[in-house]
C-alpha atoms as a PDB file:
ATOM      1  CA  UNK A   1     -44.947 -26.150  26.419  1.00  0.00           C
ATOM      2  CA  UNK A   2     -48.663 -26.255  28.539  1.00  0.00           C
ATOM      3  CA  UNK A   3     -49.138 -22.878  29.515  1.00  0.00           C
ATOM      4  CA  UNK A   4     -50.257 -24.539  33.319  1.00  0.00           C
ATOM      5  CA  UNK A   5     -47.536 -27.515  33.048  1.00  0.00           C
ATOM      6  CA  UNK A   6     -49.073 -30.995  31.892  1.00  0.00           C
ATOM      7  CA  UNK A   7     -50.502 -31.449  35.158  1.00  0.00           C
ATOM      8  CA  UNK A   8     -52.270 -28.027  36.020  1.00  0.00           C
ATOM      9  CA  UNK A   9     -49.534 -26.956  38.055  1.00  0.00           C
ATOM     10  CA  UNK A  10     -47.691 -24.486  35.929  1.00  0.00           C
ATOM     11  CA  UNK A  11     -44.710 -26.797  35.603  1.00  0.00           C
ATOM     12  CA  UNK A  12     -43.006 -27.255  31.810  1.00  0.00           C
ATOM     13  CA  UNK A  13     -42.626 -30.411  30.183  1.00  0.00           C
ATOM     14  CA  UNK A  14     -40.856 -32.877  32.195  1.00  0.00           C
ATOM     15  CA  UNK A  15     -38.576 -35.271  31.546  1.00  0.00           C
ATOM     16  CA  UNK A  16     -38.594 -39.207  31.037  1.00  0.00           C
ATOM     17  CA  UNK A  17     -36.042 -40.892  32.628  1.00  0.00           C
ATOM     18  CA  UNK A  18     -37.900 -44.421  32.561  1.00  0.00           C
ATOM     19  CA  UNK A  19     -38.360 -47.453  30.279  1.00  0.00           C
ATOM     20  CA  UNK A  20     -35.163 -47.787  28.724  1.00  0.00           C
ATOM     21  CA  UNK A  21     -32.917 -46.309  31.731  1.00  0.00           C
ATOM     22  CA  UNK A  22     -29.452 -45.745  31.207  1.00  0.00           C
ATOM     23  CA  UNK A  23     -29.156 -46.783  28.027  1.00  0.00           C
ATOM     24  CA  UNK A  24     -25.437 -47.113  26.446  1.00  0.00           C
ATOM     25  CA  UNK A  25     -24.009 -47.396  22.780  1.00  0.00           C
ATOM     26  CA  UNK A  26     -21.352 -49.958  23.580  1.00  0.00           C
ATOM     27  CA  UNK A  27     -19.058 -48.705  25.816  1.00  0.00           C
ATOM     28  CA  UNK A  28     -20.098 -44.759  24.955  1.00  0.00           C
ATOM     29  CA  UNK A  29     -21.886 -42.207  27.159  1.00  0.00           C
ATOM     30  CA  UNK A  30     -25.194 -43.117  28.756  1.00  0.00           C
ATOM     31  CA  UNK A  31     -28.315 -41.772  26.626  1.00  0.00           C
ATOM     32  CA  UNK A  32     -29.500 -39.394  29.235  1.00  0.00           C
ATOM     33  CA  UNK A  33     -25.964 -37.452  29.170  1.00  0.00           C
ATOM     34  CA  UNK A  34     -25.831 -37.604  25.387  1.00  0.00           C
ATOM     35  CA  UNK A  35     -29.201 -36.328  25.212  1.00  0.00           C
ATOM     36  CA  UNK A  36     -29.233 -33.598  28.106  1.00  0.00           C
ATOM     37  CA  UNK A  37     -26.102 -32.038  25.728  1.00  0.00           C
ATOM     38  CA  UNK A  38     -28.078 -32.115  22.667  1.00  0.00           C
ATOM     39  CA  UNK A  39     -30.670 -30.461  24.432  1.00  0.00           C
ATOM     40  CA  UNK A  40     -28.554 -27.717  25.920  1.00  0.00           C
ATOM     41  CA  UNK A  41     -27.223 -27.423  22.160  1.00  0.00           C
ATOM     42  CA  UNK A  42     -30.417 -26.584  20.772  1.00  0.00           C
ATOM     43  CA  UNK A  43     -31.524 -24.246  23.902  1.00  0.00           C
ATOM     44  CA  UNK A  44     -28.891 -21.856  22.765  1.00  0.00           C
ATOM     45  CA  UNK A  45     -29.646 -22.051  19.524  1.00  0.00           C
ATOM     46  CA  UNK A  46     -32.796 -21.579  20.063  1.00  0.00           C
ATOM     47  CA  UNK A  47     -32.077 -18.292  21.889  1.00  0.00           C
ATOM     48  CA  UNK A  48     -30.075 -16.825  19.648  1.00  0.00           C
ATOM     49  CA  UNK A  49     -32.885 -17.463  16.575  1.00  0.00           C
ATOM     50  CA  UNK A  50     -35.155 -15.182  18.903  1.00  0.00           C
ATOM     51  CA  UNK A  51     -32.228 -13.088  20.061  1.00  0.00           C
ATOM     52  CA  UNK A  52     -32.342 -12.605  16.147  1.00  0.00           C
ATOM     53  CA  UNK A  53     -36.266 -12.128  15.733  1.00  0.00           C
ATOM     54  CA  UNK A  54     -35.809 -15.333  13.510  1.00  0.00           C
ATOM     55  CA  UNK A  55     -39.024 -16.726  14.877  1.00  0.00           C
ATOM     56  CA  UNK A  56     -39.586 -19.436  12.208  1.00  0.00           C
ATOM     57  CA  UNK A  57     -36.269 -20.842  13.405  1.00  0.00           C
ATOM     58  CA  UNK A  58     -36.688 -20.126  17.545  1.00  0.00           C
ATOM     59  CA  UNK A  59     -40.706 -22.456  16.359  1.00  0.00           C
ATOM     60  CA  UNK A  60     -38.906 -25.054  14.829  1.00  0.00           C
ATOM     61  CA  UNK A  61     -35.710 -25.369  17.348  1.00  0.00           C
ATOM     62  CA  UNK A  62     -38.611 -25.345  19.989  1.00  0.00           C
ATOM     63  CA  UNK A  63     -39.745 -28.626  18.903  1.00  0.00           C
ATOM     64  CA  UNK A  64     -36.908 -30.187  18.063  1.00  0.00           C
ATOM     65  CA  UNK A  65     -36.374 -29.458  21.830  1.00  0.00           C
ATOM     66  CA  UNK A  66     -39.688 -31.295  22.505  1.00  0.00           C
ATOM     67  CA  UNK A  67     -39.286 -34.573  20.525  1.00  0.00           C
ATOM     68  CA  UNK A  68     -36.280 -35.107  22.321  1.00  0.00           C
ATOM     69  CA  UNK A  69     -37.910 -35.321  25.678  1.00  0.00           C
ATOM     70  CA  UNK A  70     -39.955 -38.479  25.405  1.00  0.00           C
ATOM     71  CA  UNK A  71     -36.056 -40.077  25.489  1.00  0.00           C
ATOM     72  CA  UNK A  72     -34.171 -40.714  28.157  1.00  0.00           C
ATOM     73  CA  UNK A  73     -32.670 -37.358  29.773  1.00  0.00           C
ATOM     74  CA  UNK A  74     -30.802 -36.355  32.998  1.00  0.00           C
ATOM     75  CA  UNK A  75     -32.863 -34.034  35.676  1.00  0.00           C
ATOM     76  CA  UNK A  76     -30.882 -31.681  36.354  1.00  0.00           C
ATOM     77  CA  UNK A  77     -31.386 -28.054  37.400  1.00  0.00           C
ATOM     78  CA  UNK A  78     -29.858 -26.964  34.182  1.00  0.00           C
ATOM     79  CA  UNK A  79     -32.552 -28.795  32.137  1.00  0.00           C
ATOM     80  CA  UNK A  80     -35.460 -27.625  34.483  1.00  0.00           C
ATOM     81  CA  UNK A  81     -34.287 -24.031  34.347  1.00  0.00           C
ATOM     82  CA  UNK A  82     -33.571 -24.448  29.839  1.00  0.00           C
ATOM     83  CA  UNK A  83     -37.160 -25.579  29.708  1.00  0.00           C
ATOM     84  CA  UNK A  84     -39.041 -23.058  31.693  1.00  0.00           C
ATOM     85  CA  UNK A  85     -37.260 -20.194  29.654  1.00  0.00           C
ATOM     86  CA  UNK A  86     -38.709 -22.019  26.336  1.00  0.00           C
ATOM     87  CA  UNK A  87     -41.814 -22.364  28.050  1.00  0.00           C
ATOM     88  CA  UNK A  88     -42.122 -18.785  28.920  1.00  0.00           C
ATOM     89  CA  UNK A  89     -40.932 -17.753  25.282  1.00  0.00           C
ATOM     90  CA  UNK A  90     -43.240 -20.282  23.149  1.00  0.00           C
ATOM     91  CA  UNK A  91     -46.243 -18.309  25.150  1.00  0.00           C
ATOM     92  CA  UNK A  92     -44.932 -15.254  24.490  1.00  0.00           C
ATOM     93  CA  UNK A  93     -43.879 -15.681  20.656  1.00  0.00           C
ATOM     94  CA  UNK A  94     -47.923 -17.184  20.224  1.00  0.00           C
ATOM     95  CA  UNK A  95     -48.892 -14.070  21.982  1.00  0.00           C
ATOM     96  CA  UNK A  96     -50.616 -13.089  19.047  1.00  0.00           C
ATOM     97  CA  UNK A  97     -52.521 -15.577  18.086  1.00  0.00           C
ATOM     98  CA  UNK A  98     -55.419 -15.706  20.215  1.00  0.00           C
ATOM     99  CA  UNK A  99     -56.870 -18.938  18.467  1.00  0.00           C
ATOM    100  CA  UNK A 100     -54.208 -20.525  20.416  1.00  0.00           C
ATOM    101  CA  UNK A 101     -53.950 -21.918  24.393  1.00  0.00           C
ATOM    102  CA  UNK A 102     -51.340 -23.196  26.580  1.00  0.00           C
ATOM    103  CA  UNK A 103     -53.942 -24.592  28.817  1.00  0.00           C
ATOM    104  CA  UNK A 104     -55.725 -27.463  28.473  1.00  0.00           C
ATOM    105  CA  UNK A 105     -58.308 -26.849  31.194  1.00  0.00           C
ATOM    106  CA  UNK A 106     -59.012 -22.944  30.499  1.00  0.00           C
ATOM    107  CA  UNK A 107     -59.344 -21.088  27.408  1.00  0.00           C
ATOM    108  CA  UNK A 108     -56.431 -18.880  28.310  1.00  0.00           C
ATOM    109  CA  UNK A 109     -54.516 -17.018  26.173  1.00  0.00           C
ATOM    110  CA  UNK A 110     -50.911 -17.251  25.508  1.00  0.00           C
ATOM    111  CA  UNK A 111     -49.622 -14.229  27.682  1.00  0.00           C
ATOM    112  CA  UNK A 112     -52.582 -14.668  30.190  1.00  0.00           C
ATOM    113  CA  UNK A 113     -50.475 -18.415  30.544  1.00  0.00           C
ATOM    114  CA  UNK A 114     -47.157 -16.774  30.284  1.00  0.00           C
ATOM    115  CA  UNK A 115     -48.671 -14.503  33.449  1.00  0.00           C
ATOM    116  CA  UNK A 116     -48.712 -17.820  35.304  1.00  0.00           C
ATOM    117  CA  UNK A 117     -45.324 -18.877  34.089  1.00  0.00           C
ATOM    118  CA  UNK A 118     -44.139 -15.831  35.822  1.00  0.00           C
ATOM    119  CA  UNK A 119     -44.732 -16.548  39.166  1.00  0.00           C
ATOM    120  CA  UNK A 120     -43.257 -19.566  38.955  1.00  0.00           C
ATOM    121  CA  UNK A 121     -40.182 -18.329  37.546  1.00  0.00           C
ATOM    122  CA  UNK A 122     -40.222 -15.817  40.090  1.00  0.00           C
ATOM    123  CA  UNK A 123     -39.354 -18.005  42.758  1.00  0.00           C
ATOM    124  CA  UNK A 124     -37.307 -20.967  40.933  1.00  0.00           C
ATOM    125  CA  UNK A 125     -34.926 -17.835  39.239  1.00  0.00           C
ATOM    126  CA  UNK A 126     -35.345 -15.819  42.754  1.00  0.00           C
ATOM    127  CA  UNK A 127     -35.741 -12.667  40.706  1.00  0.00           C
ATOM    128  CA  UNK A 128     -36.062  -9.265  42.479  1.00  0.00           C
ATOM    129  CA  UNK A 129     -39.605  -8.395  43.440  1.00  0.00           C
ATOM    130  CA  UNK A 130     -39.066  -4.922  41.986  1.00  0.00           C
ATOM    131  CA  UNK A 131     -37.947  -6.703  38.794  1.00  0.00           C
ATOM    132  CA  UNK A 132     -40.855  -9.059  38.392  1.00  0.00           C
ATOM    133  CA  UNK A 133     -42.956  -6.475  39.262  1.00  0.00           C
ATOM    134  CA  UNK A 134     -42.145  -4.430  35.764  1.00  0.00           C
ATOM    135  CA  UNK A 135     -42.131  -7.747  34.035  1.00  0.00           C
ATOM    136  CA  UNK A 136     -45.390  -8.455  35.491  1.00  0.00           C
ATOM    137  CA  UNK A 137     -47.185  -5.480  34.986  1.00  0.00           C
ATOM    138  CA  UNK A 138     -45.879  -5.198  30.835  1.00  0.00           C
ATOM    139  CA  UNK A 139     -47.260  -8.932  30.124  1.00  0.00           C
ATOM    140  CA  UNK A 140     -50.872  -7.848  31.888  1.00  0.00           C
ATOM    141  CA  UNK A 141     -50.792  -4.888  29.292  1.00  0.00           C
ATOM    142  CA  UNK A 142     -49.652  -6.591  26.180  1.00  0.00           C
ATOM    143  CA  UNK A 143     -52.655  -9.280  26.827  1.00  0.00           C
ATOM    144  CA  UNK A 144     -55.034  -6.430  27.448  1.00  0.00           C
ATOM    145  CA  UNK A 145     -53.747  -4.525  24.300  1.00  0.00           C
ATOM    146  CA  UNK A 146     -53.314  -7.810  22.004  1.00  0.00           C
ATOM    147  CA  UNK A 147     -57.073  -8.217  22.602  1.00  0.00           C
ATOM    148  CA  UNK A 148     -58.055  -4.770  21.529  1.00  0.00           C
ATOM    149  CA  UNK A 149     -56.154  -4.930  18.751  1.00  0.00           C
ATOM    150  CA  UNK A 150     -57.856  -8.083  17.561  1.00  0.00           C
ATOM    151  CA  UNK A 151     -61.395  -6.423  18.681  1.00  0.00           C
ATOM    152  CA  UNK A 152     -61.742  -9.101  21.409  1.00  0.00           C
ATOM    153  CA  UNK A 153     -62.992  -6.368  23.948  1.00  0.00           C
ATOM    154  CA  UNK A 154     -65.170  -9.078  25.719  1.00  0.00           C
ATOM    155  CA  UNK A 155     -61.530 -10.888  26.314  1.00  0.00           C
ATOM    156  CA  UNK A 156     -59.674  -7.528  26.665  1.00  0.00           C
ATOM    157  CA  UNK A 157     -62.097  -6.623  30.070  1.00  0.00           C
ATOM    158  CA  UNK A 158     -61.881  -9.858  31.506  1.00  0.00           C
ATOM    159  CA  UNK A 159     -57.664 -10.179  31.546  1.00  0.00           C
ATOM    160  CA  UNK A 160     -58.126  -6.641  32.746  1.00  0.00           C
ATOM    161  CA  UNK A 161     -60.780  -7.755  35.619  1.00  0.00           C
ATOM    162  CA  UNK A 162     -58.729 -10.576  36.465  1.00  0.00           C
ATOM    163  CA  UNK A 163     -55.010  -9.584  36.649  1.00  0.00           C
ATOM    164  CA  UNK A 164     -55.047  -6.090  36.695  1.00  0.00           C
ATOM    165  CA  UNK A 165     -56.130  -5.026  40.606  1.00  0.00           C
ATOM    166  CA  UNK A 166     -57.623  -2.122  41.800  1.00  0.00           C
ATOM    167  CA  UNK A 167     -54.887  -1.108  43.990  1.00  0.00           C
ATOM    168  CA  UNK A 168     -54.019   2.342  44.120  1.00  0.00           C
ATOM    169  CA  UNK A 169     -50.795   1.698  42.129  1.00  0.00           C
ATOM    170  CA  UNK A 170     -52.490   0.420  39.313  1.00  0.00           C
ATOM    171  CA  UNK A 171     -56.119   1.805  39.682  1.00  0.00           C
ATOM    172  CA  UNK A 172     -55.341   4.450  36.748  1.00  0.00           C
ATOM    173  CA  UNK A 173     -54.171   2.225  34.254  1.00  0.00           C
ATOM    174  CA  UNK A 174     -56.652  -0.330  34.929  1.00  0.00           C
ATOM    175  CA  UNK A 175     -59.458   2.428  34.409  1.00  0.00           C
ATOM    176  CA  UNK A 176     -57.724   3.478  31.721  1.00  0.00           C
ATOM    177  CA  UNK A 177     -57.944   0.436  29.332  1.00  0.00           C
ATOM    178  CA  UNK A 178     -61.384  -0.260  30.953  1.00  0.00           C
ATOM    179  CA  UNK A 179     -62.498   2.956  29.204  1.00  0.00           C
ATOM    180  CA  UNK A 180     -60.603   2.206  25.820  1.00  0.00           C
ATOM    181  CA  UNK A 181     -62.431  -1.365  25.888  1.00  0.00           C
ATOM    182  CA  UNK A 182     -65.555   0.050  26.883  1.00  0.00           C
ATOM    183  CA  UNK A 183     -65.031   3.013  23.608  1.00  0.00           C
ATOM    184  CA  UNK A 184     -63.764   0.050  21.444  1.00  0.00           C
ATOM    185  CA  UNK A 185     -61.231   2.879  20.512  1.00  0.00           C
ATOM    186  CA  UNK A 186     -58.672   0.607  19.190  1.00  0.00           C
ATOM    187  CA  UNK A 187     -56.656   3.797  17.853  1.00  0.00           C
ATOM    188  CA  UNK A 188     -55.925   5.131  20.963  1.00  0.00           C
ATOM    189  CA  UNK A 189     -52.393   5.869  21.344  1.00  0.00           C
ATOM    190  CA  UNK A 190     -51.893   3.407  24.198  1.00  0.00           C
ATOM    191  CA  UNK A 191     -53.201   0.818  21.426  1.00  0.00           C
ATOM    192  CA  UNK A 192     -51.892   2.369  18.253  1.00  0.00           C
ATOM    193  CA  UNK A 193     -48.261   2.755  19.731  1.00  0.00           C
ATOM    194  CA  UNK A 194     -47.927  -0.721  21.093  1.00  0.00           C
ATOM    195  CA  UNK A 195     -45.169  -2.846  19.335  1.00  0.00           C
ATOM    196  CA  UNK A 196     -45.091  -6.487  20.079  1.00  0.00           C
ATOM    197  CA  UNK A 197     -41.828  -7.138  18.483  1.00  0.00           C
ATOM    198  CA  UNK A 198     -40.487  -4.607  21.098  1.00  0.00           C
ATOM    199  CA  UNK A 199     -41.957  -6.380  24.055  1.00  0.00           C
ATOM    200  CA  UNK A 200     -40.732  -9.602  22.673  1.00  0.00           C
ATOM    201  CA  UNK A 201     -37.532  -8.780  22.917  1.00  0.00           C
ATOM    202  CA  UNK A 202     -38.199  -6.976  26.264  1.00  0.00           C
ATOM    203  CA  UNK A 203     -38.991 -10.158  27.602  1.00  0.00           C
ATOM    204  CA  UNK A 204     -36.115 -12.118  25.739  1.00  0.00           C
ATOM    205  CA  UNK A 205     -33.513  -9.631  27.555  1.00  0.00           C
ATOM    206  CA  UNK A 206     -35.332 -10.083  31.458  1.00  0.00           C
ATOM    207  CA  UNK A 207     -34.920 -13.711  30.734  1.00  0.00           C
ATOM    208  CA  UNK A 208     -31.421 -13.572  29.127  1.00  0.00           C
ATOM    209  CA  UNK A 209     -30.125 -12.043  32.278  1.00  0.00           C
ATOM    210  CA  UNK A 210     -30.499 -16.025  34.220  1.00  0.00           C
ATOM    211  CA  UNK A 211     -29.294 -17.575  30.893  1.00  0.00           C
ATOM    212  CA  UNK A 212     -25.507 -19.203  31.942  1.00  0.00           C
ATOM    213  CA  UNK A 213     -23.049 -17.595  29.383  1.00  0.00           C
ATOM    214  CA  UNK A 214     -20.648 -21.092  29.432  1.00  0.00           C
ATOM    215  CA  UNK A 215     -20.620 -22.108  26.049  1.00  0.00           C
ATOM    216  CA  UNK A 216     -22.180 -25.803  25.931  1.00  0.00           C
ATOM    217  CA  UNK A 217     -20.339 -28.908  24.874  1.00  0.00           C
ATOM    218  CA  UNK A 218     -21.836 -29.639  21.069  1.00  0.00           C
ATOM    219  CA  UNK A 219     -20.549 -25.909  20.270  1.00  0.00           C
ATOM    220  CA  UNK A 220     -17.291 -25.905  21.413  1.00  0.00           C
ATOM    221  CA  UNK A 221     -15.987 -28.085  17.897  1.00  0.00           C
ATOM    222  CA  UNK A 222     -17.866 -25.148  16.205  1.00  0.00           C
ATOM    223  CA  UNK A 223     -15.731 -22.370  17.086  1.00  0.00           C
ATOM    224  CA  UNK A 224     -13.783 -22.389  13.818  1.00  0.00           C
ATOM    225  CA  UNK A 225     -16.623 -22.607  11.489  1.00  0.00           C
ATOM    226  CA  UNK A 226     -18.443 -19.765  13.096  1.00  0.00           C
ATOM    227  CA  UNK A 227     -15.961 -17.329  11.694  1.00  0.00           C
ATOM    228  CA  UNK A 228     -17.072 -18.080   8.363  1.00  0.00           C
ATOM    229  CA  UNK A 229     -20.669 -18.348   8.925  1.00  0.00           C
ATOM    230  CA  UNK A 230     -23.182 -16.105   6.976  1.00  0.00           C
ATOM    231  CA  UNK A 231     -24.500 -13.025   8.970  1.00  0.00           C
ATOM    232  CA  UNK A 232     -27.537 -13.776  11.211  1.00  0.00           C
ATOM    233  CA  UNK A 233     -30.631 -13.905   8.982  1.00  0.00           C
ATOM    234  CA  UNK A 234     -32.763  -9.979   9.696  1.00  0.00           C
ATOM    235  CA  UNK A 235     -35.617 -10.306  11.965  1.00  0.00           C
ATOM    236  CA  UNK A 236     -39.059 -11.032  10.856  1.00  0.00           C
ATOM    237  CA  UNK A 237     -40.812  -7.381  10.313  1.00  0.00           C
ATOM    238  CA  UNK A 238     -39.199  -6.092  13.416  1.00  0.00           C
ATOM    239  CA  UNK A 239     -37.311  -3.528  14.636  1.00  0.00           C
ATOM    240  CA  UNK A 240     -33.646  -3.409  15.638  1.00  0.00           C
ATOM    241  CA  UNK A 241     -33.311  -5.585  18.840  1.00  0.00           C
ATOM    242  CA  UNK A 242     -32.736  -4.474  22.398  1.00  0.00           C
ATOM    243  CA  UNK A 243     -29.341  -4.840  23.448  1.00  0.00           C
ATOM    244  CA  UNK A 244     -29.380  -4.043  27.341  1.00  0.00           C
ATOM    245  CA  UNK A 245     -32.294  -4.017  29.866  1.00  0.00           C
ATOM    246  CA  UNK A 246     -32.802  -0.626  29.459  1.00  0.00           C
ATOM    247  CA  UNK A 247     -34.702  -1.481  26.443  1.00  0.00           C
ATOM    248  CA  UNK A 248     -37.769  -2.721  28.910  1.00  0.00           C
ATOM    249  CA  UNK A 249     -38.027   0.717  30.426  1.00  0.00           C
ATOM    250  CA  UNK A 250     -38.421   2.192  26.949  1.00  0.00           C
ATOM    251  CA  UNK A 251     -41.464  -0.599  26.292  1.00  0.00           C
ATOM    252  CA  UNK A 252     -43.238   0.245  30.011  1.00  0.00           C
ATOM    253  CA  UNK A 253     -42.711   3.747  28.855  1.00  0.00           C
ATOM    254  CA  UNK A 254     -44.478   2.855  25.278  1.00  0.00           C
ATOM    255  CA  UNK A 255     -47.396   1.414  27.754  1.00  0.00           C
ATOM    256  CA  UNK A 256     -47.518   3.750  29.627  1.00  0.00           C
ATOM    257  CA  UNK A 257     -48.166   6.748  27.445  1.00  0.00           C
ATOM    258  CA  UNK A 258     -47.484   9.738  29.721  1.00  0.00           C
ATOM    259  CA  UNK A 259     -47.542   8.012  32.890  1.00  0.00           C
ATOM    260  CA  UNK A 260     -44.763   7.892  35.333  1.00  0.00           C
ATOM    261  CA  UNK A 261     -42.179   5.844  33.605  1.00  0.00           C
ATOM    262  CA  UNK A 262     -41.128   2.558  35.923  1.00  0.00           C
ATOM    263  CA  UNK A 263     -37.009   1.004  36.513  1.00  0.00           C
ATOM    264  CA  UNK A 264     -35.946  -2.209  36.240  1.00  0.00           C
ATOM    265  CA  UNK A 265     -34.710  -2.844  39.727  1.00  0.00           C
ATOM    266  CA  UNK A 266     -30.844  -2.723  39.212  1.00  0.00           C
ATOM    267  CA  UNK A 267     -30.344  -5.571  41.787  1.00  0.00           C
ATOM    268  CA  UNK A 268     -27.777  -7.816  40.434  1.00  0.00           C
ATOM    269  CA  UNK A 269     -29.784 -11.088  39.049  1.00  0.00           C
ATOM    270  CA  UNK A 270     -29.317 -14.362  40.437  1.00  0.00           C
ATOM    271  CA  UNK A 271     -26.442 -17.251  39.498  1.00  0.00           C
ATOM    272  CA  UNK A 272     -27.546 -18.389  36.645  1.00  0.00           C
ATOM    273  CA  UNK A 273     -26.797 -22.456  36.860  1.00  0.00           C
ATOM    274  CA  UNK A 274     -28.050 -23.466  40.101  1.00  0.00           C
ATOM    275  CA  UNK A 275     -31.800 -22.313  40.267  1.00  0.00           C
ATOM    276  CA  UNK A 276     -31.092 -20.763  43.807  1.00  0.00           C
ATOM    277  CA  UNK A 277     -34.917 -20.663  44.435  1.00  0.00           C
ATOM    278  CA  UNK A 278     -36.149 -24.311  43.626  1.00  0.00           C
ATOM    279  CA  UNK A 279     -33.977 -27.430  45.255  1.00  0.00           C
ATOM    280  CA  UNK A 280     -33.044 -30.191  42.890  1.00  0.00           C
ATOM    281  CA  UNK A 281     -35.782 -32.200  44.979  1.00  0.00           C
ATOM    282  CA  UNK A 282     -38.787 -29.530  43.730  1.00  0.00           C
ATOM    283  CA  UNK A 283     -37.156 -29.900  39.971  1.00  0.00           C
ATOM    284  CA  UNK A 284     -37.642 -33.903  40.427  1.00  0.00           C
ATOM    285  CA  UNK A 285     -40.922 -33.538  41.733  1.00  0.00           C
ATOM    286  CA  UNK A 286     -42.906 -31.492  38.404  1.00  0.00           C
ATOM    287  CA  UNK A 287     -40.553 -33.408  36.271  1.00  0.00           C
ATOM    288  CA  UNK A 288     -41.829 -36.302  37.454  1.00  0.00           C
ATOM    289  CA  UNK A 289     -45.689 -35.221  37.575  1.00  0.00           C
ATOM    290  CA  UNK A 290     -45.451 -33.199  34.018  1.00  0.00           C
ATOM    291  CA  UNK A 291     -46.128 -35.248  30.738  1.00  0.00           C
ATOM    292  CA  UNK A 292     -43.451 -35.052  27.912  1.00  0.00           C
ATOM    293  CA  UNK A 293     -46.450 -33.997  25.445  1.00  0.00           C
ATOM    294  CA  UNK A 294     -46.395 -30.444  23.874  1.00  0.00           C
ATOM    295  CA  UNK A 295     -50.260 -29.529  24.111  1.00  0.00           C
ATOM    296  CA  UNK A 296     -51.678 -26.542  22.229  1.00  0.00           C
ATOM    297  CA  UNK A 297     -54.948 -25.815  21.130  1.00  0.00           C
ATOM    298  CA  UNK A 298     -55.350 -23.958  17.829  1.00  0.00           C
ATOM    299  CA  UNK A 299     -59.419 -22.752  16.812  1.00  0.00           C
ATOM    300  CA  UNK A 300     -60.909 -26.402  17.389  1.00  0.00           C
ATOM    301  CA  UNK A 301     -58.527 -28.370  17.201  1.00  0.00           C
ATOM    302  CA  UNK A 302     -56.358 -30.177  19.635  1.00  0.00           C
ATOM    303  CA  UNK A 303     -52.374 -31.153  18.367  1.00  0.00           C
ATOM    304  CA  UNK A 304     -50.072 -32.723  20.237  1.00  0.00           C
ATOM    305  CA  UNK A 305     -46.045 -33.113  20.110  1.00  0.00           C
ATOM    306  CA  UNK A 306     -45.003 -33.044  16.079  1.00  0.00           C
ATOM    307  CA  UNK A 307     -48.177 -31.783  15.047  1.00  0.00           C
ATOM    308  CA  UNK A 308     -47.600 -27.677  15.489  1.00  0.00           C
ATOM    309  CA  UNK A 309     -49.572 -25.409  13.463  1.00  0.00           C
ATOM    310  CA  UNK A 310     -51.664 -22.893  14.591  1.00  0.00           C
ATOM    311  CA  UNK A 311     -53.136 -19.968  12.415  1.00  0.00           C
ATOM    312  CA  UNK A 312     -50.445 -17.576  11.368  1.00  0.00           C
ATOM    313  CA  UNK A 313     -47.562 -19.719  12.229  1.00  0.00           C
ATOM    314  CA  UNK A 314     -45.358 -21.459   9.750  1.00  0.00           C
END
């Protein structure tokens, strides 16, 4: 899911609605329904293997997710909206790895993309400023802190130089982690106390909040079988997930290390379905302009759709 949208303009993968058109089995559902439910099937399956910290799984779902797009598929809000929350999430879960980019035409790294992503979502999801705000200012930090730990400090000042102002707001913690980089002190507590599997899930629950709770089609026959399912598989080395916004203050709190602790605007969040911020006209347009190809560059290589690996994943 480019980082800055297949065209440079921050937009996810799009979808294909050409060369075949409306296909039909016989007399069965067109393609592009059939395949716009199978989509929304693995979207929330896909959620709830992060949801879980199952990571492997939420990797794997993801690109299921993206060899289906090169089919026909319905543009519909509901898609544009599914696949800018697993655009937002693949940057995040590479976070990480810094051999990685989203972006073909920088040499970003994954949350510096996700930063991007934000904006955008900001005004398609028509999230409260205060809101995106928080959400804002804890990405910035985890890039700047993700660098340090990996003893990028060149990396670490520039993110820091480039989305962290010097606005009187955010003048102290941008000198701050200016004078950690500049000490190379990658024990200091701001460092040292960091947990990424925390601010992973901090993100999962801002985004979860625009995530439509209807159950979709392909799960409905499922019901029964659920009761008898194993129990969710533990997540991957973390921690005990967040279970209600709250957890973000706690991870602002983590970052902030003695600082004046920052809310979540309690603003109720937008309607989840109807992408109150972006008409269906806007969702056509980047559709239309994106490519359906997953790009990600991992060390020196280039891979496209099908061909995921970067260091460190599996």
């Amino acid at each position: 899911w480019a980082g800055g949208g297949g065209r440079g303009d921050g937009s996810p993968t799009g979808t294909r609605t050409g060369g075949r058109g409306r296909s039909r089995d016989g007399d069965g559902l067109p393609e592009e329904a059939v395949n716009r439910c199978v989509l929304q099937f693995y979207f929330y399956q896909a959620m709830a293997a992060y949801r879980a910290g199952r990571y492997s799984d939420f990797r794997q779902l993801r690109d299921i997710m993206q060899a289906l797009l090169v089919r026909p598929l319905e543009k519909e809000p509901v898609v544009a909206k599914m696949l800018r929350m697993m655009q937002f999430l693949s940057q995040i879960e590479e976070g990480e790895n810094l051999d990685c980019t989203f972006d073909k035409d920088s040499e970003l790294t994954p949350l510096e993309s996700a930063i991007g992503v934000l904006e955008l979502i900001q005004k398609e999801f028509s999230v409260a400023e205060r809101t995106m705000e928080t959400v804002q200012k804890m990405v910035k930090e985890a890039a700047v802190i993700v660098c340090i730990k990996n003893r990028e400090f060149d990396k670490a000042s520039k993110i820091v130089k480039r989305h962290i102002g010097k606005d009187p707001k955010s003048q102290k913690k941008r000198n701050e982690l200016l004078t950690v980089i500049r000490e190379q002190n990658s024990t200091h507590p701001m460092v040292k106390n960091f947990s990424y599997k925390h601010f992973q899930q901090s993100m999962f629950q801002f985004l979860n909040t625009y995530v439509d709770d209807s159950e979709p089609l392909l799960l409905t026959p499922m019901e029964g079988a659920s009761d008898s399912a194993a129990a969710p598989e533990p997540m991957e080395g973390a921690t005990e997930p967040a279970t209600a916004p709250e957890h973000m203050i706690e991870a602002v709190n983590t970052l902030e290390e003695g600082s004046e602790p920052m809310e979540i605007s309690k603003e109720p969040a937008a309607a989840a379905p109807e992408l109150p911020g972006a008409s269906f006209r806007d969702m056509e347009r980047w559709a239309e302009e994106s490519g359906p190809v997953l790009w990600m560059k991992c060390g020196s290589s280039s891979l496209l759709r099908g061909s995921l690996f970067c260091p460190g994943s599996s």
